[in-house]
C-alpha atoms as a PDB file:
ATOM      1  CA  UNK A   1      17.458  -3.612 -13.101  1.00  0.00           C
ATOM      2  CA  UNK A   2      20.779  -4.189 -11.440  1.00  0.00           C
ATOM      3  CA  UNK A   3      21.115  -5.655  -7.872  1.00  0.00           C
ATOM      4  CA  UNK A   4      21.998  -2.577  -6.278  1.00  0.00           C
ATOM      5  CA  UNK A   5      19.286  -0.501  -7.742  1.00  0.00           C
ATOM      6  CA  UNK A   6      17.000  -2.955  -6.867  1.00  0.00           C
ATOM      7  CA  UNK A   7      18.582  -3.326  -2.883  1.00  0.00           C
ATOM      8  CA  UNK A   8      17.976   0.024  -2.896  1.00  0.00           C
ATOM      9  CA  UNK A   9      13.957  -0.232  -3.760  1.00  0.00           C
ATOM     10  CA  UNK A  10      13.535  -3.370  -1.090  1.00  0.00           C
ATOM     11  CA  UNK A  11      15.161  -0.876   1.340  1.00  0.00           C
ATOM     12  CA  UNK A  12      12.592   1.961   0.528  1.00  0.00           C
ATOM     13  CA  UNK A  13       9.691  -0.900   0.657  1.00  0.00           C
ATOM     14  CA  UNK A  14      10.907  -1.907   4.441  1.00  0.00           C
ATOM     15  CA  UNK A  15      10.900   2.015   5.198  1.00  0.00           C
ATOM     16  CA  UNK A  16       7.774   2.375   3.648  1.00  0.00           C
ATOM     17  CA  UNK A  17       5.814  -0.457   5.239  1.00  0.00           C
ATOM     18  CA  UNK A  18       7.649   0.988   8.732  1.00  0.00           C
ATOM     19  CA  UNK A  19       6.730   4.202   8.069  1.00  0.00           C
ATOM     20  CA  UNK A  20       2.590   2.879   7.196  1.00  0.00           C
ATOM     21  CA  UNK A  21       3.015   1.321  10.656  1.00  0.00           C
ATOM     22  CA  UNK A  22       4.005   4.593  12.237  1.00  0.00           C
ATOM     23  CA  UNK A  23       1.415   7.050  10.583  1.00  0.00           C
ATOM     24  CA  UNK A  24      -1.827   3.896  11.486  1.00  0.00           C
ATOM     25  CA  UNK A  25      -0.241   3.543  14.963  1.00  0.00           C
ATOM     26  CA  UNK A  26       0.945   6.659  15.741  1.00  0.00           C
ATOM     27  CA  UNK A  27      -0.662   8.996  18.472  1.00  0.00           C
ATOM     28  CA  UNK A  28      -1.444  12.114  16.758  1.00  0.00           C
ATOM     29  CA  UNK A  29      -3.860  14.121  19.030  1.00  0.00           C
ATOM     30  CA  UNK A  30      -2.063  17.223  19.302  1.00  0.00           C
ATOM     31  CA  UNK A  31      -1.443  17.965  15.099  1.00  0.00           C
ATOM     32  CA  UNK A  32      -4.522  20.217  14.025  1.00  0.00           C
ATOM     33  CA  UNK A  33      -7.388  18.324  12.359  1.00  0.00           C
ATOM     34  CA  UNK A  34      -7.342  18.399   8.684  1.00  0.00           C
ATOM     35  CA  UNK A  35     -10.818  19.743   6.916  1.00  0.00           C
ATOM     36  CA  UNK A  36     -13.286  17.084   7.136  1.00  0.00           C
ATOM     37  CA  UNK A  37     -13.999  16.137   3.386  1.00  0.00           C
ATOM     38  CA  UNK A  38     -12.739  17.101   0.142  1.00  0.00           C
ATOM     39  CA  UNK A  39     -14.861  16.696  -2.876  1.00  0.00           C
ATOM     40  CA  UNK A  40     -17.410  15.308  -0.633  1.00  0.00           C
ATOM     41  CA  UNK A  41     -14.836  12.672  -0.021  1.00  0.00           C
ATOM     42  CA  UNK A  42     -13.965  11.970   4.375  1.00  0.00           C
ATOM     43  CA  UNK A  43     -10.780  12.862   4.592  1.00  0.00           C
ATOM     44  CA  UNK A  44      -9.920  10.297   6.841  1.00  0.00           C
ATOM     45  CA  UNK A  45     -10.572   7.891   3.227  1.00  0.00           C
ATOM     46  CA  UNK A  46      -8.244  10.125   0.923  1.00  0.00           C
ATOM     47  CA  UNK A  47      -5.105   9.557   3.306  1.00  0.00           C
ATOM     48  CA  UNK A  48      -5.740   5.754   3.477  1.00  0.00           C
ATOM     49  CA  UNK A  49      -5.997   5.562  -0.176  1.00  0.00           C
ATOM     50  CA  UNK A  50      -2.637   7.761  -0.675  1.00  0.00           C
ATOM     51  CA  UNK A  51      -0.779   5.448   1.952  1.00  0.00           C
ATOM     52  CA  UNK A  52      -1.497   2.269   0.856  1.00  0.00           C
ATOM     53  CA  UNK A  53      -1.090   3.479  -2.995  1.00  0.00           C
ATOM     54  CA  UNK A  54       2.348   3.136  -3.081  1.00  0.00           C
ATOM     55  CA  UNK A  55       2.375  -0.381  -1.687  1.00  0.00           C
ATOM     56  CA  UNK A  56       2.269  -2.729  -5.114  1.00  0.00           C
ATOM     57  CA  UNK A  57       4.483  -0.293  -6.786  1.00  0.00           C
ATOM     58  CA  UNK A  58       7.128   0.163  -4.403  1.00  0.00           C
ATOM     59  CA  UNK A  59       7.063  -4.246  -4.040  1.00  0.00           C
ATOM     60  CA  UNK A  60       7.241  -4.579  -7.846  1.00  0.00           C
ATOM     61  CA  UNK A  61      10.402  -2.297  -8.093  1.00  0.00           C
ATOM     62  CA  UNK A  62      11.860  -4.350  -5.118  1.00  0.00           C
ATOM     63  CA  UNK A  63      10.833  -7.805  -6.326  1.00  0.00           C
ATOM     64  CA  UNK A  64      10.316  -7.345 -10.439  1.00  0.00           C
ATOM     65  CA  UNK A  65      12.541  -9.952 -10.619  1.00  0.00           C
ATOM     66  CA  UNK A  66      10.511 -12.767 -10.022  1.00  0.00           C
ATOM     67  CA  UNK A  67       7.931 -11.609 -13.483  1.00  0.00           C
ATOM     68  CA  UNK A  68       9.465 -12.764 -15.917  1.00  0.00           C
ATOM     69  CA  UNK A  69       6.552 -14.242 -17.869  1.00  0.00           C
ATOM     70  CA  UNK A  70       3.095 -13.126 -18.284  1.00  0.00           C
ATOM     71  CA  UNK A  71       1.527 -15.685 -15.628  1.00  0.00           C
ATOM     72  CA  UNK A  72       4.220 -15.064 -13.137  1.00  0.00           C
ATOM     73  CA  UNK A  73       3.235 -11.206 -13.284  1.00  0.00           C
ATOM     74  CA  UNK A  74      -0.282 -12.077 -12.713  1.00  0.00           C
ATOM     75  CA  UNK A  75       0.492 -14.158  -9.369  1.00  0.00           C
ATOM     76  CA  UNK A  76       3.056 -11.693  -8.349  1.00  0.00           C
ATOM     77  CA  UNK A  77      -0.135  -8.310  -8.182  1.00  0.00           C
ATOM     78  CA  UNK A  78      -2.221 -11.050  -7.080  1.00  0.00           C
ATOM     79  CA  UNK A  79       0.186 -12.086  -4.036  1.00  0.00           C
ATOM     80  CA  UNK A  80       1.055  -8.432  -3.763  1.00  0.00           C
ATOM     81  CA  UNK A  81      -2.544  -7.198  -3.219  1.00  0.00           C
ATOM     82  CA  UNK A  82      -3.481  -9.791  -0.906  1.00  0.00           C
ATOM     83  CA  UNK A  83      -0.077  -8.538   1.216  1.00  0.00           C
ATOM     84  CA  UNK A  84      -1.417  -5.533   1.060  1.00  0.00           C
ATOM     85  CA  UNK A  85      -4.655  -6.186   2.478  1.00  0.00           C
ATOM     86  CA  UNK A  86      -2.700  -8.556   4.931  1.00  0.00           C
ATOM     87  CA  UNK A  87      -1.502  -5.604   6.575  1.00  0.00           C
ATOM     88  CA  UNK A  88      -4.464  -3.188   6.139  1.00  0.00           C
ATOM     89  CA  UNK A  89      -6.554  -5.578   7.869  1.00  0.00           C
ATOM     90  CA  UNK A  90      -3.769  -5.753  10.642  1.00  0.00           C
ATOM     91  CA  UNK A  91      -3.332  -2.258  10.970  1.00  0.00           C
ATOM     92  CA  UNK A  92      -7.398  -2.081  11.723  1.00  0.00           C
ATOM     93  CA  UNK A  93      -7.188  -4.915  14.040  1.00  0.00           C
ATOM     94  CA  UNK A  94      -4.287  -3.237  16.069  1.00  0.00           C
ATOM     95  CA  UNK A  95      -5.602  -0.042  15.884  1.00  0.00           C
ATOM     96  CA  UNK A  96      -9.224  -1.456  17.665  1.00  0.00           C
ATOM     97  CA  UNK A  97      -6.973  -2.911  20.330  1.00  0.00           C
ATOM     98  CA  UNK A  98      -5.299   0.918  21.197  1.00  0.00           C
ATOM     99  CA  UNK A  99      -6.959   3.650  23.248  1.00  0.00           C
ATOM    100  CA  UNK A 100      -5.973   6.223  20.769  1.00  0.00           C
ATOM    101  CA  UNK A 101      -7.322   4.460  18.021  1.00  0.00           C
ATOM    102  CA  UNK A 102     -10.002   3.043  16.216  1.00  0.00           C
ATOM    103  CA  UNK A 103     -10.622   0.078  13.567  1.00  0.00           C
ATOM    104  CA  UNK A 104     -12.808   1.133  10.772  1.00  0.00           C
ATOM    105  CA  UNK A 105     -13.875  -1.246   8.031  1.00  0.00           C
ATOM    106  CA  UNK A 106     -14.350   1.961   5.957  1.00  0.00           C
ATOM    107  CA  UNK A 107     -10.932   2.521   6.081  1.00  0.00           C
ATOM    108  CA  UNK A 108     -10.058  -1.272   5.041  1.00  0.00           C
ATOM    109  CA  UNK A 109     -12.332  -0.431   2.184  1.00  0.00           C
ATOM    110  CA  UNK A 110     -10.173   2.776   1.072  1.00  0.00           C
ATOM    111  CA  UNK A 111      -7.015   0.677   1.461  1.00  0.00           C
ATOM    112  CA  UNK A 112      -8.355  -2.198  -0.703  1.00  0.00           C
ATOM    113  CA  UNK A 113      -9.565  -0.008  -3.815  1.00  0.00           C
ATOM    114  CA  UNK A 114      -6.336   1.543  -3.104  1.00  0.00           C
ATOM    115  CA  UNK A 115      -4.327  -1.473  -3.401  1.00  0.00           C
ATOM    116  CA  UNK A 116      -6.356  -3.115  -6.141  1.00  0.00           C
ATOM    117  CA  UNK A 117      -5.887   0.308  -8.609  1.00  0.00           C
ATOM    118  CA  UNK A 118      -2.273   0.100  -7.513  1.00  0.00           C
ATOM    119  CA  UNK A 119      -1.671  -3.168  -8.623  1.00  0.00           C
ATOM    120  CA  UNK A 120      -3.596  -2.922 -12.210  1.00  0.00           C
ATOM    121  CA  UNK A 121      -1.161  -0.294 -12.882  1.00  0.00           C
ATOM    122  CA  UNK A 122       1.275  -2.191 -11.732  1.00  0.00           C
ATOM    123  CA  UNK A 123       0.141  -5.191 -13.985  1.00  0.00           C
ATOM    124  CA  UNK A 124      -0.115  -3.175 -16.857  1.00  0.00           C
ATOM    125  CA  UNK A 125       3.652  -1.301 -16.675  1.00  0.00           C
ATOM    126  CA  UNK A 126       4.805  -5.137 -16.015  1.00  0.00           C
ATOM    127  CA  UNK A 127       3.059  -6.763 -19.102  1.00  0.00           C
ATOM    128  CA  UNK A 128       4.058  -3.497 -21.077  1.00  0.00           C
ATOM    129  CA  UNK A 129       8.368  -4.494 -19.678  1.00  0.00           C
ATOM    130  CA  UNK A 130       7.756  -7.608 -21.059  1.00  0.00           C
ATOM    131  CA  UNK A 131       6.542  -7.384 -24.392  1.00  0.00           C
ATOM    132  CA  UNK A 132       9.523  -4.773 -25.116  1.00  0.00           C
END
């Protein structure tokens, strides 16, 4: 991947990680409530997975640089994950700390299988780059 292309994906990371920041602090009292559960599934659950999805893919396209061999891949989803849940657990601290807000280790839990089926696939489409 060329530098640009790739200054271009560490920009859309930074926006991304602002814009997880904004949606887990953000005051949203007056948007209508979503349904409660789908599939059984809270609701509440299915948008933590969805926003923290993205995270190990979107930091692999900005920093795919650094796997070049099979072991380097394997520290790079490993440091990636635990970055992920870095900031999951922070956003559930802060949110505990707001009167809007609440910290729910349910949630960390949606953001962590999140992030770890993020980063197999990750691991996998890395491996895969290599071996062509």
């Amino acid at each position: 991947m060329n530098s640009s292309r790739r200054g271009i994906w560490t920009i859309l990371f930074f926006i991304y990680i602002a814009a997880v920041l904004w949606c887990c602090f953000g005051n949203f009292d007056d948007v209508p409530k979503p349904p409660i559960s789908l599939f059984g599934i809270p609701m509440d659950k299915l948008v933590h997975f969805i926003l923290f999805f993205p995270f190990p893919l979107l930091g692999w396209l900005a920093f795919d640089r650094f796997t070049i061999k099979p072991w380097q891949t394997v520290l790079f989803v490993t440091v990636t994950f635990f970055a992920g849940c870095l900031l999951a657990a922070a956003t559930e601290a802060g949110q505990s700390l707001t009167s809007y807000r609440t910290g729910d280790i349910k949630d960390f839990a949606a953001d962590a299988v999140s992030l770890a089926i993020s980063s197999v696939i990750v691991l996998f489409i890395d491996l895969h780059k290599q071996k062509k």
